[in-house]
C-alpha atoms as a PDB file:
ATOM      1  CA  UNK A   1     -18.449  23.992  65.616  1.00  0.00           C
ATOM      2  CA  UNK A   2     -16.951  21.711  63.082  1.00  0.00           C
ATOM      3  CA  UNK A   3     -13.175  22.044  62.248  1.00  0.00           C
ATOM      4  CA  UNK A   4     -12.709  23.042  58.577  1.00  0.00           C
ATOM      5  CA  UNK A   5     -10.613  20.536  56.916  1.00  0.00           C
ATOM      6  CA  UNK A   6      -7.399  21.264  55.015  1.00  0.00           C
ATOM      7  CA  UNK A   7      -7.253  21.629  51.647  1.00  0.00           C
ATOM      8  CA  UNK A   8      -4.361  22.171  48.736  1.00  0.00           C
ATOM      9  CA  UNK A   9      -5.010  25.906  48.474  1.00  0.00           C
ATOM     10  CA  UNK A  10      -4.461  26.027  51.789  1.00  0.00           C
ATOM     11  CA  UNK A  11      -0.495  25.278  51.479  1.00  0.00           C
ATOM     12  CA  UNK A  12       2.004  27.311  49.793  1.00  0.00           C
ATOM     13  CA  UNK A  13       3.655  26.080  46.697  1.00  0.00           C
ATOM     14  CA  UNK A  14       6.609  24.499  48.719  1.00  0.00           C
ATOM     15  CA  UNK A  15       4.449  22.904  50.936  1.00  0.00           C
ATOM     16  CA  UNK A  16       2.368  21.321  48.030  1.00  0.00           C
ATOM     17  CA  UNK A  17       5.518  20.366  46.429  1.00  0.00           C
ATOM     18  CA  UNK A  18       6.921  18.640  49.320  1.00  0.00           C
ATOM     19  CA  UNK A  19       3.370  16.731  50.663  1.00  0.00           C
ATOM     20  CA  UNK A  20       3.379  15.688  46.605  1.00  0.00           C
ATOM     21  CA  UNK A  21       7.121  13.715  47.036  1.00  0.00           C
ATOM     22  CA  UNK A  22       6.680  12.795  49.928  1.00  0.00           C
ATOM     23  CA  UNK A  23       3.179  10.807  48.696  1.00  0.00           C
ATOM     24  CA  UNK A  24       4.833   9.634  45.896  1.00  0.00           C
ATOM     25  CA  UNK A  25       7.897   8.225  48.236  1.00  0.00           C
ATOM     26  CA  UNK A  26       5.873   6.366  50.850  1.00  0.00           C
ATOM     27  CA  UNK A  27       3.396   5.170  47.848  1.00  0.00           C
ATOM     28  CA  UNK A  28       6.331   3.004  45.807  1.00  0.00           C
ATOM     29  CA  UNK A  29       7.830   1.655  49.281  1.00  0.00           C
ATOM     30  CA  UNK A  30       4.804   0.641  49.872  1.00  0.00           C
ATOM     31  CA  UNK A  31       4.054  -1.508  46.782  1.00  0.00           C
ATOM     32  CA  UNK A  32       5.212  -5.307  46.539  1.00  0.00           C
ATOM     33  CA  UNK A  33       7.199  -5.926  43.082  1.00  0.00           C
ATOM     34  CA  UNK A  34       4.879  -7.269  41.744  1.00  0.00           C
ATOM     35  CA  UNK A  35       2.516  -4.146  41.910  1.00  0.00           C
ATOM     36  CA  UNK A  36       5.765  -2.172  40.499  1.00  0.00           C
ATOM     37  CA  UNK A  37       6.216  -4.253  37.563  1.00  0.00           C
ATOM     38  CA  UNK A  38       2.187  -3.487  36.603  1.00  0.00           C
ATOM     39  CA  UNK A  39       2.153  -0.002  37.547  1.00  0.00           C
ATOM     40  CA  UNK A  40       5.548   0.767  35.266  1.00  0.00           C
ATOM     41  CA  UNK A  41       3.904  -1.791  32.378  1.00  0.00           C
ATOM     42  CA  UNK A  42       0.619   0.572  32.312  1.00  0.00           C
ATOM     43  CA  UNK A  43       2.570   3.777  32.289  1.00  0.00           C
ATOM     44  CA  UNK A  44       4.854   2.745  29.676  1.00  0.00           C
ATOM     45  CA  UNK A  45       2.114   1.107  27.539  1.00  0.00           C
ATOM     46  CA  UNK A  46       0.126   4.124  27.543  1.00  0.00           C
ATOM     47  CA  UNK A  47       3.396   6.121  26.953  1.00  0.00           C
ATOM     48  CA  UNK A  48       3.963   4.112  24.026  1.00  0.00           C
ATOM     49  CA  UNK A  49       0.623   3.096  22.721  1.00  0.00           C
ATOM     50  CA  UNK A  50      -1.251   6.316  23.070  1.00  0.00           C
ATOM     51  CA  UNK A  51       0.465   8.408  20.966  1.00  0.00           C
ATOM     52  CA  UNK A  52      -1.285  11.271  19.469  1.00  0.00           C
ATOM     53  CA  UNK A  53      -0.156  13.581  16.657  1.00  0.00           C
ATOM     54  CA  UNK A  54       3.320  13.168  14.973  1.00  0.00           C
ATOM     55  CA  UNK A  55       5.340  15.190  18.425  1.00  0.00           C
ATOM     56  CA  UNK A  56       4.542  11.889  20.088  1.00  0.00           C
ATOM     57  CA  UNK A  57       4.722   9.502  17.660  1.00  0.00           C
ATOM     58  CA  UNK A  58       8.076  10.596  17.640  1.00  0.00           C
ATOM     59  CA  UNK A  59       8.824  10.638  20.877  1.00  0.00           C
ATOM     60  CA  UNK A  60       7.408   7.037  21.665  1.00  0.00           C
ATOM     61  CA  UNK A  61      10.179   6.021  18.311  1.00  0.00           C
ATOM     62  CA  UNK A  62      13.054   7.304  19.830  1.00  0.00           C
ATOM     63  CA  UNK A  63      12.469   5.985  22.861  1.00  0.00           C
ATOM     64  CA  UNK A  64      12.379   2.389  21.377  1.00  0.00           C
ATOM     65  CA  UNK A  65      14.902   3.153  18.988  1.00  0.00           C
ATOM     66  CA  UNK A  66      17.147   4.332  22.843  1.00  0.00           C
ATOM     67  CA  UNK A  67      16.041   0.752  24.308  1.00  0.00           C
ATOM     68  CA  UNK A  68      16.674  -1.170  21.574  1.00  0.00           C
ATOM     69  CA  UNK A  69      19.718   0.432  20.268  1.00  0.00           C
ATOM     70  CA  UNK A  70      21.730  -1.201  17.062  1.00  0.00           C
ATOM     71  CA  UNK A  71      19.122  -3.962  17.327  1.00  0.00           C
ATOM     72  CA  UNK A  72      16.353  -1.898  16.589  1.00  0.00           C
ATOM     73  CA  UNK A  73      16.847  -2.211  12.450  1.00  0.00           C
ATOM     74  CA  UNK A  74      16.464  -5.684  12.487  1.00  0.00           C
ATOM     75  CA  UNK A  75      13.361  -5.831  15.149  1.00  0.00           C
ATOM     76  CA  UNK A  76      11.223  -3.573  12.701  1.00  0.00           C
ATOM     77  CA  UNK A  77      12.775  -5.501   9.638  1.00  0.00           C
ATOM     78  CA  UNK A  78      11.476  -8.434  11.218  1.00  0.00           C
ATOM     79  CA  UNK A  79       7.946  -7.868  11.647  1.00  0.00           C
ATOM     80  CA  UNK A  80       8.006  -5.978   8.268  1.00  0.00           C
ATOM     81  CA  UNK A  81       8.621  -9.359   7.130  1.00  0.00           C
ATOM     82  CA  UNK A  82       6.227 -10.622   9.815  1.00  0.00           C
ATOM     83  CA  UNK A  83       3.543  -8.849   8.421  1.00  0.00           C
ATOM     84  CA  UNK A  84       4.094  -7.433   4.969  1.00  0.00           C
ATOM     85  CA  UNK A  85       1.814 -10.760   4.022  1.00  0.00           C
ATOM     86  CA  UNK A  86      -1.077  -8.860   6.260  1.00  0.00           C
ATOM     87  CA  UNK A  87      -0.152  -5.857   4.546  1.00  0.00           C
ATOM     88  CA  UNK A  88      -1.183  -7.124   0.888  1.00  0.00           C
ATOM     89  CA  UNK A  89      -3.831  -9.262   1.766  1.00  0.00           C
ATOM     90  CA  UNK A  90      -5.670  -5.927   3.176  1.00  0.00           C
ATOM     91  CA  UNK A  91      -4.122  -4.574  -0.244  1.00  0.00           C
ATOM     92  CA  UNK A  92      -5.659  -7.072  -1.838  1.00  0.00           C
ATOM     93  CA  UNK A  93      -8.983  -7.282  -0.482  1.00  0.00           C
ATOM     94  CA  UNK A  94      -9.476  -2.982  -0.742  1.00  0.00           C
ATOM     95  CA  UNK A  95      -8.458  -3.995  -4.704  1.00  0.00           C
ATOM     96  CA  UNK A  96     -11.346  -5.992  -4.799  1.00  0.00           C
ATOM     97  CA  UNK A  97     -13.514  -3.906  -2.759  1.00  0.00           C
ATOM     98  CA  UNK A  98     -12.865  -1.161  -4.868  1.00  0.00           C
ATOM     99  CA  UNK A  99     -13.506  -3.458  -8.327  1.00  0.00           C
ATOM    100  CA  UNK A 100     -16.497  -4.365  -6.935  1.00  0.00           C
ATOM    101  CA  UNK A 101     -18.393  -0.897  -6.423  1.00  0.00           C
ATOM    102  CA  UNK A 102     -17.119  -0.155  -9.741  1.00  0.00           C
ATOM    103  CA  UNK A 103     -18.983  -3.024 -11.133  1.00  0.00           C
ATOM    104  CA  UNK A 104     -22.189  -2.232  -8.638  1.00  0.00           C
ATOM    105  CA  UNK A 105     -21.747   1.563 -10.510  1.00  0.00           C
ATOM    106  CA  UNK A 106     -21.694   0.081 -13.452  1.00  0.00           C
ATOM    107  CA  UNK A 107     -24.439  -2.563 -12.957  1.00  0.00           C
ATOM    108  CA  UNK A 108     -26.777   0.752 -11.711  1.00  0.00           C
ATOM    109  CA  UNK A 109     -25.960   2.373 -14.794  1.00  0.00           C
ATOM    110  CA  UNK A 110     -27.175  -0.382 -17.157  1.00  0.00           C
ATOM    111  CA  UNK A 111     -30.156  -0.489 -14.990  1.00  0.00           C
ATOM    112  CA  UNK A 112     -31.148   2.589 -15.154  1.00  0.00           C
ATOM    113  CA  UNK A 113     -30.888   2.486 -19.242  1.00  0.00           C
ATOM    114  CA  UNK A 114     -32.678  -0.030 -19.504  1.00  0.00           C
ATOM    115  CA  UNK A 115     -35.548   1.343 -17.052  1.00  0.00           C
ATOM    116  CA  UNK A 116     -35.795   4.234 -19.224  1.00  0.00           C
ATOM    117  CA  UNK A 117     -36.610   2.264 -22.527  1.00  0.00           C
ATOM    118  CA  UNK A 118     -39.010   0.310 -20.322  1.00  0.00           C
ATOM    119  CA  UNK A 119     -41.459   3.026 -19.815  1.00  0.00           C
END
């Protein structure tokens, strides 16, 4: 008869608890630095990066604004600066998106007038 294997419902809550730390204890001793340092720089990527809803958003800003400290101001005025020139050339180009189908409106309209006097 085969044995049955173990499984997490068979363990208490303890139990679970402790088999979980002790995982996560001989997992990190067993990765090289270098493993560390890319493990740690995907966590806190998607920590940072996918934010969802404002709760988050928030979170992931204070936590920069904690790292960075009285430096923070001038990182975000810097790529403000950076790329306020992105900023209104996208500004810029939705302007003349936006003059455009007005003229294409326009340009329909006329049509259409004139296809009525052509009949």
């Amino acid at each position: 008869m085969k044995k049955k294997s173990i499984i997490y419902s068979d363990l208490s809550k303890k139990q679970l608890e402790n088999l979980k730390e002790f995982y996560i204890q001989k997992k990190v001793e067993s990765m090289s630095h270098k493993q560390l340092k890319q493990y740690v720089l995907e966590i806190i990527s998607h920590q940072i990066n996918d934010t969802i809803g404002k709760e988050e958003e928030m979170e992931a800003w204070q936590e920069m604004s904690d790292f960075f400290g009285e430096n923070f101001e001038v990182i975000i005025l810097e790529i403000q600066r950076k790329f306020n020139d992105d900023k209104k050339l996208i500004e810029n180009e939705e302007e003349l998106h936006e003059m455009r189908m007005e003229l294409l409106k326009k340009s329909n309209l006329d049509k259409e007038k004139e296809d009525m006097w052509n009949d």
